[in-house]
Protein backbone atom coordinates (compact mmCIF):
# COMPACT_ATOMS: atom_id res chain seq x y z
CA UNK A 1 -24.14 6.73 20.33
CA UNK A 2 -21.20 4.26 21.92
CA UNK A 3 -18.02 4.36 19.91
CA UNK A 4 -16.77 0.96 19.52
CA UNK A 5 -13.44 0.18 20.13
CA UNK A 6 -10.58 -1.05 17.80
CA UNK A 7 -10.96 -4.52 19.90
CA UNK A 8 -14.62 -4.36 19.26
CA UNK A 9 -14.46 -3.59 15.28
CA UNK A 10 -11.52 -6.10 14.65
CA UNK A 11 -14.10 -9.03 16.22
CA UNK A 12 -17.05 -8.32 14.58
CA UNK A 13 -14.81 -8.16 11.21
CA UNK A 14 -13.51 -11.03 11.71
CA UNK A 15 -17.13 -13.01 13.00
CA UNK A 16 -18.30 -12.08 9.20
CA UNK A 17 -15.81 -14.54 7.79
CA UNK A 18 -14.19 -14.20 4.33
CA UNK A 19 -15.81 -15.09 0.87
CA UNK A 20 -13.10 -17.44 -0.30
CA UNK A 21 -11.25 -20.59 1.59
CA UNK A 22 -7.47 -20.38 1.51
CA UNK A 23 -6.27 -23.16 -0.20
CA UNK A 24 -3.40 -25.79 1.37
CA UNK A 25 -2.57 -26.92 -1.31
CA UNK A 26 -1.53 -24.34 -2.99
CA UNK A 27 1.78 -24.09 -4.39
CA UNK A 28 4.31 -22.26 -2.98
CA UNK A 29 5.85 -19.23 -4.79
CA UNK A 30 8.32 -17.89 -2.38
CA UNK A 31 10.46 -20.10 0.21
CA UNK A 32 12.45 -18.74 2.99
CA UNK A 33 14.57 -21.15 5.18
CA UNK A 34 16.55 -20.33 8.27
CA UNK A 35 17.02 -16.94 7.28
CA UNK A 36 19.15 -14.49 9.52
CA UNK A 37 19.97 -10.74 8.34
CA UNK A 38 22.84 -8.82 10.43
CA UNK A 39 23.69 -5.18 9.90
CA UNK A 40 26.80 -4.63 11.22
CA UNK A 41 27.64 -6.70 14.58
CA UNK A 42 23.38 -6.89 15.14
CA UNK A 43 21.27 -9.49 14.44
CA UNK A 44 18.14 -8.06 13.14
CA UNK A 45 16.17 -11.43 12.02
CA UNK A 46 16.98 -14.99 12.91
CA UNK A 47 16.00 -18.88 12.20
CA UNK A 48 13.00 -17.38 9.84
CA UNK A 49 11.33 -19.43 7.63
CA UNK A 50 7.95 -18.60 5.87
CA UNK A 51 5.95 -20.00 2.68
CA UNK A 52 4.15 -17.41 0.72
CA UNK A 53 1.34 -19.31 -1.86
CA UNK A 54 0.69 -18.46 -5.27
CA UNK A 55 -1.92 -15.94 -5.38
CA UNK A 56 -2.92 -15.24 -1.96
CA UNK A 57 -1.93 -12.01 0.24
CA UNK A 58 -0.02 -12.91 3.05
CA UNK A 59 0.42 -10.17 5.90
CA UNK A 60 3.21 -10.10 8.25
CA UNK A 61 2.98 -7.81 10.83
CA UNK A 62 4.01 -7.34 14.53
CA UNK A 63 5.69 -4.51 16.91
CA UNK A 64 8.04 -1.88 15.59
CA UNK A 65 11.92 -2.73 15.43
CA UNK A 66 10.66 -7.02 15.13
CA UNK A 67 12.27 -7.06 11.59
CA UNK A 68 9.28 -7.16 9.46
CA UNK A 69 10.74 -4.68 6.86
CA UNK A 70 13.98 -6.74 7.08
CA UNK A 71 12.24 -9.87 5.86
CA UNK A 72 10.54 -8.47 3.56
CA UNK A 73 13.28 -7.28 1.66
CA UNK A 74 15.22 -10.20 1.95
CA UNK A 75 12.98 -11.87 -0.23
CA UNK A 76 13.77 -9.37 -3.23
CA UNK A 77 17.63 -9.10 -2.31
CA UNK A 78 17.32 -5.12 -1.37
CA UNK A 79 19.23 -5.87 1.47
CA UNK A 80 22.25 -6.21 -0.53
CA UNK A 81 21.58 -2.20 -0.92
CA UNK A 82 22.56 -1.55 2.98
CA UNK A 83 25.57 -1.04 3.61
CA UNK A 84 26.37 -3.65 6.45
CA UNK A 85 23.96 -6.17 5.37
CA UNK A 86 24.79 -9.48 5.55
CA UNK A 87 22.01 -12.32 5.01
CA UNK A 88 22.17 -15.92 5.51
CA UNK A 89 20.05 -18.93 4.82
CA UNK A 90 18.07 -19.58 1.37
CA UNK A 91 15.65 -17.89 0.08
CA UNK A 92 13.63 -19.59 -2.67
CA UNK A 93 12.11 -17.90 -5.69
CA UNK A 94 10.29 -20.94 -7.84
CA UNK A 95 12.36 -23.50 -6.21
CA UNK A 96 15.60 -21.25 -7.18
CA UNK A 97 17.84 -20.01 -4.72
CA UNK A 98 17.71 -16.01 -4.77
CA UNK A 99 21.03 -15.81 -3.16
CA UNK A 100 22.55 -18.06 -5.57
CA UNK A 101 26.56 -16.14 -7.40
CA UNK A 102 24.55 -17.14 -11.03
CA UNK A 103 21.42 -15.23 -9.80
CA UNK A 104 21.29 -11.84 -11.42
CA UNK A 105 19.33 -9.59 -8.28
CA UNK A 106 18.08 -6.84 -10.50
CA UNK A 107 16.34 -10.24 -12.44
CA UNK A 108 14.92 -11.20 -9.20
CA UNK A 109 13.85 -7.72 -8.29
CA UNK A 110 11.93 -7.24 -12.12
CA UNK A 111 10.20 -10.75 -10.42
CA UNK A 112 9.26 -9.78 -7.56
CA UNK A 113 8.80 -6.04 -7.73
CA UNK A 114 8.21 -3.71 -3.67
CA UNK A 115 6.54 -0.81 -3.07
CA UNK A 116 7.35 1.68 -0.23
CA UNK A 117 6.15 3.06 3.02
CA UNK A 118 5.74 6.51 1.73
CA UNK A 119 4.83 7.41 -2.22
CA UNK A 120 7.91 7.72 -3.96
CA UNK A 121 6.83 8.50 -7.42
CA UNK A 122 9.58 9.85 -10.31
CA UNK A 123 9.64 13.41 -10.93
CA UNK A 124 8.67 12.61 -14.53
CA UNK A 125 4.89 12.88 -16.02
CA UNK A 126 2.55 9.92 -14.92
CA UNK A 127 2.67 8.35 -18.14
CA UNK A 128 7.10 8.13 -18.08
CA UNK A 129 6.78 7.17 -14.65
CA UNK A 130 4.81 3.65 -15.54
CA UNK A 131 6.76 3.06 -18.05
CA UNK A 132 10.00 3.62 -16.45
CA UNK A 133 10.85 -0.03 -15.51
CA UNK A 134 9.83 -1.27 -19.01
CA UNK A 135 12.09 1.08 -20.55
CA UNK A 136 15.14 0.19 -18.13
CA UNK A 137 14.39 -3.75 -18.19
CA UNK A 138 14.64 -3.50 -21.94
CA UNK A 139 11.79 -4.10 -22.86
CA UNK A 140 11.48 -4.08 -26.81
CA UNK A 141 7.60 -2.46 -27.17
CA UNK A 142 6.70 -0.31 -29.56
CA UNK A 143 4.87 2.97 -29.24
CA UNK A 144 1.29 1.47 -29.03
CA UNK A 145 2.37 -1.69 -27.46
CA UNK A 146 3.93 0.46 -24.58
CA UNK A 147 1.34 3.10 -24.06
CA UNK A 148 -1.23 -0.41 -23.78
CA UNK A 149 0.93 -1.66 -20.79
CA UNK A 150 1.25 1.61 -19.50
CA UNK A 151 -2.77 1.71 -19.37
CA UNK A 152 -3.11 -1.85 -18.16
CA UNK A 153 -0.66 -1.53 -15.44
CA UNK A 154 -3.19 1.98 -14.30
CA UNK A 155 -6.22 -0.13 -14.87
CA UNK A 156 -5.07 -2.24 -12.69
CA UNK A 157 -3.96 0.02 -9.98
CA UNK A 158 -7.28 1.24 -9.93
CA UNK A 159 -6.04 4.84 -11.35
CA UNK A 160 -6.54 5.00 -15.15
CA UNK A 161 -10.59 7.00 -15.01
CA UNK A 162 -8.94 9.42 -12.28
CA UNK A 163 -5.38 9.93 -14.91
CA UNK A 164 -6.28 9.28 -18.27
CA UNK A 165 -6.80 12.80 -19.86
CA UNK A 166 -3.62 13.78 -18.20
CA UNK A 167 -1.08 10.90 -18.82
CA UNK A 168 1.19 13.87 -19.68
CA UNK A 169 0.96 15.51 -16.26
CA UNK A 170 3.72 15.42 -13.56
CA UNK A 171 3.31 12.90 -11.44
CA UNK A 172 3.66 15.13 -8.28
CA UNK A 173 0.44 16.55 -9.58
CA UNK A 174 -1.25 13.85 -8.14
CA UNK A 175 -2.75 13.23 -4.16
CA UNK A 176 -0.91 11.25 -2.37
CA UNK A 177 -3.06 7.96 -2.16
CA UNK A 178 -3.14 8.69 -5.93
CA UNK A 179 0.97 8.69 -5.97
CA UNK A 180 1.09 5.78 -4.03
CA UNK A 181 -1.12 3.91 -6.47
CA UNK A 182 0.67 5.19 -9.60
CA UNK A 183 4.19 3.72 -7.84
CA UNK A 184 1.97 0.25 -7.47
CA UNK A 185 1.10 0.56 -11.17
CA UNK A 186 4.90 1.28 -11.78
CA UNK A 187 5.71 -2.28 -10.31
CA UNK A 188 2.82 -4.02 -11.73
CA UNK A 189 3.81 -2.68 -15.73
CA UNK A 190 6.77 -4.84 -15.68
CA UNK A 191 4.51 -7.86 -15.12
CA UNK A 192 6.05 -9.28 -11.52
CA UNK A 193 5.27 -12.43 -10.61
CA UNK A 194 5.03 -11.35 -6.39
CA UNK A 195 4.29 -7.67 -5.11
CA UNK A 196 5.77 -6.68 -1.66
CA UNK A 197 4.79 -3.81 -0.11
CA UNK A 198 5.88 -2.36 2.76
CA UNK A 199 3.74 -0.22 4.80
CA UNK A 200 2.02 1.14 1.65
CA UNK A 201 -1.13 3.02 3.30
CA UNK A 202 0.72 4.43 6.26
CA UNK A 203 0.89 7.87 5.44
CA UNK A 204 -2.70 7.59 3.52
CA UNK A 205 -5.94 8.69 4.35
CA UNK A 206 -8.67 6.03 5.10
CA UNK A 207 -10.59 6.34 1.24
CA UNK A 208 -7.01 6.43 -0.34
CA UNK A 209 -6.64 2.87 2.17
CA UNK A 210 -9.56 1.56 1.25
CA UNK A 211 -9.08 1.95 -2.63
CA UNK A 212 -5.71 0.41 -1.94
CA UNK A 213 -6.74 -2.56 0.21
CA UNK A 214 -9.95 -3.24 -2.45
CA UNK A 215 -7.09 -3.18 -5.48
CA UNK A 216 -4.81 -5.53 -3.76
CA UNK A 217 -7.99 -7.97 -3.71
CA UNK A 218 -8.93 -7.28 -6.99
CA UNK A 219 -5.62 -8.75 -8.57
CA UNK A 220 -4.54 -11.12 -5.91
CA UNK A 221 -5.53 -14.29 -8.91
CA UNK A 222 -2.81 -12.65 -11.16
CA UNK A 223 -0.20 -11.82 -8.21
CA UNK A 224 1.13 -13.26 -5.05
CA UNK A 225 0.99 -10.03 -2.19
CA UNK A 226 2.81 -10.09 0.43
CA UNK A 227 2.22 -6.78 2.63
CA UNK A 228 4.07 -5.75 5.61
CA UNK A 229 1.40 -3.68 8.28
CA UNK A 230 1.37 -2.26 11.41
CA UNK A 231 -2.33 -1.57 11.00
CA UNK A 232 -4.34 -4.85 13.09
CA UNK A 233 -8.07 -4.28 11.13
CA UNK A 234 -6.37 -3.76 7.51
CA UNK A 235 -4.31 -7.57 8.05
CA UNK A 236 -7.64 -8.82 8.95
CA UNK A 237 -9.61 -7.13 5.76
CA UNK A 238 -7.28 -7.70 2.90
CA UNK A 239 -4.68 -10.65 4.05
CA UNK A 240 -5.49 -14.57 3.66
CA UNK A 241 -2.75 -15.97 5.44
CA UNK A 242 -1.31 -13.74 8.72
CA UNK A 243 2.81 -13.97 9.75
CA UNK A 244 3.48 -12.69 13.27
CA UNK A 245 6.90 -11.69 14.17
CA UNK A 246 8.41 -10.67 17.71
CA UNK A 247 11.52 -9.69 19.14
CA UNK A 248 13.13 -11.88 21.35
CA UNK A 249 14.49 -10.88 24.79
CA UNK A 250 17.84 -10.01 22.74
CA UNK A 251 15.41 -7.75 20.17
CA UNK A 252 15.94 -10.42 17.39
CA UNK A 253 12.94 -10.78 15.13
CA UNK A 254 11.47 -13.99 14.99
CA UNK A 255 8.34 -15.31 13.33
CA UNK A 256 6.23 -16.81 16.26
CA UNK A 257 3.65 -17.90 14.23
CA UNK A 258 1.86 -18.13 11.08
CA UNK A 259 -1.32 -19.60 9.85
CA UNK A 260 -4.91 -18.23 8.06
CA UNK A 261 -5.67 -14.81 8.62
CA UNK A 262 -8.85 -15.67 10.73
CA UNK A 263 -7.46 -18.31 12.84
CA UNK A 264 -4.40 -16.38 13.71
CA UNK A 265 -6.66 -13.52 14.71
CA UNK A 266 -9.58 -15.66 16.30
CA UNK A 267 -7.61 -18.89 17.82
CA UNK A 268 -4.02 -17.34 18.08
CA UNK A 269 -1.72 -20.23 19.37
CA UNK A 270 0.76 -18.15 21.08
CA UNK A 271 -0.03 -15.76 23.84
CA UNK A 272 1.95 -13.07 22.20
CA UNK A 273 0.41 -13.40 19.10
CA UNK A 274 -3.05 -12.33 21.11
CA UNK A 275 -1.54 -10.51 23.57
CA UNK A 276 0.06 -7.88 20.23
CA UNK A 277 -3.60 -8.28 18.23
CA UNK A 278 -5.67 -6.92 21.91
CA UNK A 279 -3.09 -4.23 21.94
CA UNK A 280 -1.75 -5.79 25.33
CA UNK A 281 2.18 -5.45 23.70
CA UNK A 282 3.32 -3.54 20.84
């Protein structure tokens, strides 16, 4: 039997094409103009600026250390978390400036909610750890109208048949692919208008990947993604639009190029851009 190569199964994904068009005209949910993020004395990003459209998954990826994480949480304001951090430029959130002094970040953050590399679930049950950002965002629910968001927010996570006998368990209880989608359900109760996730299948299995990538398509039409991945075939399955980034000679990340998932990975404009996907760089 010939084992195909990672080259080989990335083409012939891609040659099958994708069920839906993406959309031009679209609007735009998230804006981010001439962006630069320094920690310390060292530029880490520089002169980015991105579109991310309502209700599509947009994938950035690109080689380790090109800033990809650093963009990502611009958009949500975690950088102001780091010590260090500095950011510059605009970044838009519904035509509002996310950087503005009147713009309350932990209001932008209950907008656009992230999820992390690695599972880091609460050490509370399941059921307390869903319901954890309702209760500190204040939401006013009452005890049925909170354990119905807490079950709509697992539904949709793809985790309520495998959880809900045992909503009372501790959440470290659970596998990890399982964690990670109870911290997805987490950010989802608190009804976010964009999801960013950062790596979130890198320290998963391939089923616990696969559930994840098939739930990210499944509520794409209530969500905007946008999903940070080092993993070439994953972009290509569950992203419709594809940002590259790159270091620059100085190691400044820098967005190179950006465009539909299957033309970026088919008909790649920049050298680099194909040079990273065939494995040539990176």
């Amino acid at each position: 039997m010939t084992i195909k190569s990672y080259n080989q199964l990335l083409t012939e994904y891609l040659e099958q094409g994708k069920d839906e068009m993406t959309d031009s005209s679209e609007p735009e949910v998230v804006r981010v103009e001439n962006v630069r993020v320094v920690y310390g004395n060292k530029i880490a990003i520089d002169n980015i600026s991105v579109s991310f459209k309502r209700h599509y998954i947009t994938a950035i990826i690109g080689p380790s250390g090109c800033g990809k994480s650093t963009l990502l949480r611009s958009i949500n304001r975690m950088n102001d978390l780091v010590p260090g951090a500095k950011v510059y430029g605009r970044v838009y959130f519904n035509g509002t400036d996310v950087y503005s002094k009147d713009v309350d970040p932990v209001f932008i953050r209950s907008r656009i909610s992230m999820v992390f590399q690695r599972p880091n679930p609460f050490p509370f049950s399941i059921f307390d750890n869903v319901a954890f950002g309702l209760r500190v965002n204040g939401f006013k629910l009452t005890k049925d109208e909170l354990y119905n968001k807490v079950k709509d927010a697992l539904i949709k996570a793809a985790l309520w048949d495998e959880v809900k006998d045992r909503l009372n368990a501790h959440a470290y209880s659970l596998s990890g692919g399982q964690q990670q989608r109870l911290c997805i359900a987490r950010a989802l109760a608190i009804d976010p208008e964009v999801l960013l996730l950062d790596e979130p299948t890198v320290s998963l299995d391939p089923i616990s990947t696969a559930r994840i990538e098939s739930l990210l398509r499944s509520i794409k039409d209530e969500y905007t993604i946008i999903i940070v991945t080092h993993n070439m075939l994953q972009a290509a399955r569950a992203s419709d639009y594809t940002t590259v980034m790159m270091p620059d000679d100085d190691m400044i990340g820098r967005i190179i190029e950006f465009g539909p998932t299957k033309e970026i990975f088919t008909n790649p404009k920049d050298k680099r851009t194909e040079d990273y996907i065939s494995g040539r760089i990176g």
